[in-house]
Protein backbone atom coordinates (compact mmCIF):
# COMPACT_ATOMS: atom_id res chain seq x y z
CA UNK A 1 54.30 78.25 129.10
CA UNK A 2 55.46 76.02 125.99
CA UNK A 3 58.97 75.63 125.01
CA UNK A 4 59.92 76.42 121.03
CA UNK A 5 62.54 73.47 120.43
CA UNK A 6 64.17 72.71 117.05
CA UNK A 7 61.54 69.84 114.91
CA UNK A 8 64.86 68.74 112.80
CA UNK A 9 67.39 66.09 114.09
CA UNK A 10 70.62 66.80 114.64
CA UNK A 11 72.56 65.87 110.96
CA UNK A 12 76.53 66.35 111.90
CA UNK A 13 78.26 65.20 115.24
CA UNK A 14 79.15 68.18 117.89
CA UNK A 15 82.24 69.91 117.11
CA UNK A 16 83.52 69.16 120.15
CA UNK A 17 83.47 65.28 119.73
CA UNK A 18 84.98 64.90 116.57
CA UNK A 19 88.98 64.42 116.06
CA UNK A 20 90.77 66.19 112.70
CA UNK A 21 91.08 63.42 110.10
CA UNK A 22 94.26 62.82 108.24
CA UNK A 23 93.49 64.36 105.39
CA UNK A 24 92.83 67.90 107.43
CA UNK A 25 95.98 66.93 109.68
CA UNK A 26 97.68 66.77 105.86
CA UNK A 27 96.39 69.95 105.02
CA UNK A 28 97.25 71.91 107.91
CA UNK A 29 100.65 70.11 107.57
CA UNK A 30 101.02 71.76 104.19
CA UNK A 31 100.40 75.15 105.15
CA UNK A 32 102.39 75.17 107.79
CA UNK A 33 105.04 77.47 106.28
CA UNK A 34 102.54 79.95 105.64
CA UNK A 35 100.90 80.08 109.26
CA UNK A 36 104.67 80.59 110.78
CA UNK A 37 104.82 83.28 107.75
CA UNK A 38 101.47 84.84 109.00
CA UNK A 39 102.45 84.44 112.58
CA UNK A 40 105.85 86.27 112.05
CA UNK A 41 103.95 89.19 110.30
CA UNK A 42 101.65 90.08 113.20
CA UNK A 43 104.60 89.39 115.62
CA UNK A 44 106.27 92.24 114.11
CA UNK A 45 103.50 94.16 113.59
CA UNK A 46 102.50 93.69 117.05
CA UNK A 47 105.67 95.45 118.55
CA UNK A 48 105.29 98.42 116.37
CA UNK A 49 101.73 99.18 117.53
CA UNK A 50 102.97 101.89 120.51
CA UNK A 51 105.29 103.41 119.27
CA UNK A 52 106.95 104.70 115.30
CA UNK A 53 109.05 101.99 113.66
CA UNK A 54 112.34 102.34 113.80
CA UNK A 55 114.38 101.21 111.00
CA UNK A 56 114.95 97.96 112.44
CA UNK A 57 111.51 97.18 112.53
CA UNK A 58 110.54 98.55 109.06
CA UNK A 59 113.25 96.25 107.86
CA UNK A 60 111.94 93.33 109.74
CA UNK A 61 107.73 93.84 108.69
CA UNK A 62 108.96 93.97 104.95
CA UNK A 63 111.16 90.62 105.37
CA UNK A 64 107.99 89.28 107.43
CA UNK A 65 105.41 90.50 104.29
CA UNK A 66 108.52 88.90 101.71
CA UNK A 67 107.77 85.29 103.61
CA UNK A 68 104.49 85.64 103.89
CA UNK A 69 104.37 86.16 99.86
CA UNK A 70 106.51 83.93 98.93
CA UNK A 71 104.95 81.11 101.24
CA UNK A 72 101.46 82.00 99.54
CA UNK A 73 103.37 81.78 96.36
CA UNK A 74 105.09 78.24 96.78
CA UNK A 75 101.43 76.94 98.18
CA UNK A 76 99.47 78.00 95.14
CA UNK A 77 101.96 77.06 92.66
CA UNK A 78 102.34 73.55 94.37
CA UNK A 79 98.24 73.36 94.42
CA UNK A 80 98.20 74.34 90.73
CA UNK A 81 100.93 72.10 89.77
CA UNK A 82 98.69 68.95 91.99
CA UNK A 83 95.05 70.17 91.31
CA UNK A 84 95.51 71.62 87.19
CA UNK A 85 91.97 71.43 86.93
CA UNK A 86 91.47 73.79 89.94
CA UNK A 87 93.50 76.72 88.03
């Protein structure tokens, strides 16, 4: 029986192996206020999956959709205002 392997080298190194570079680091960095946005969101939408939102919570998933917003917001107007040629 003959094995079927891949002809091609390998071209990138394996995931694994390979460290986040400063720039990505700087990236991640800058969207940071948007991932605890995002994260706050699903937290509250997370303890109204069993049972009907009280008021409370309907409060709390529109101030956690109001962050999330306005940290998508302050990102793209801070890209547009570094990148003009992007927008």
């Amino acid at each position: 029986m003959n094995h079927i392997g891949t002809v091609q080298a390998v071209v990138t190194a394996a995931l694994p192996d390979r460290e986040p570079t400063a720039a990505e680091l700087d990236a991640i960095e800058d969207e940071m206020p948007l991932i605890e946005a995002e994260r706050e969101l699903l937290d509250a939408q997370i303890a109204t999956l069993d049972r009907a939102p009280s008021e409370l919570d309907a409060r709390r998933l529109r101030r956690a959709r109001r962050r999330v917003l306005a940290a998508r917001l302050a990102l793209a107007n801070r890209d547009e205002a570094t990148f003009p040629e992007v927008a």
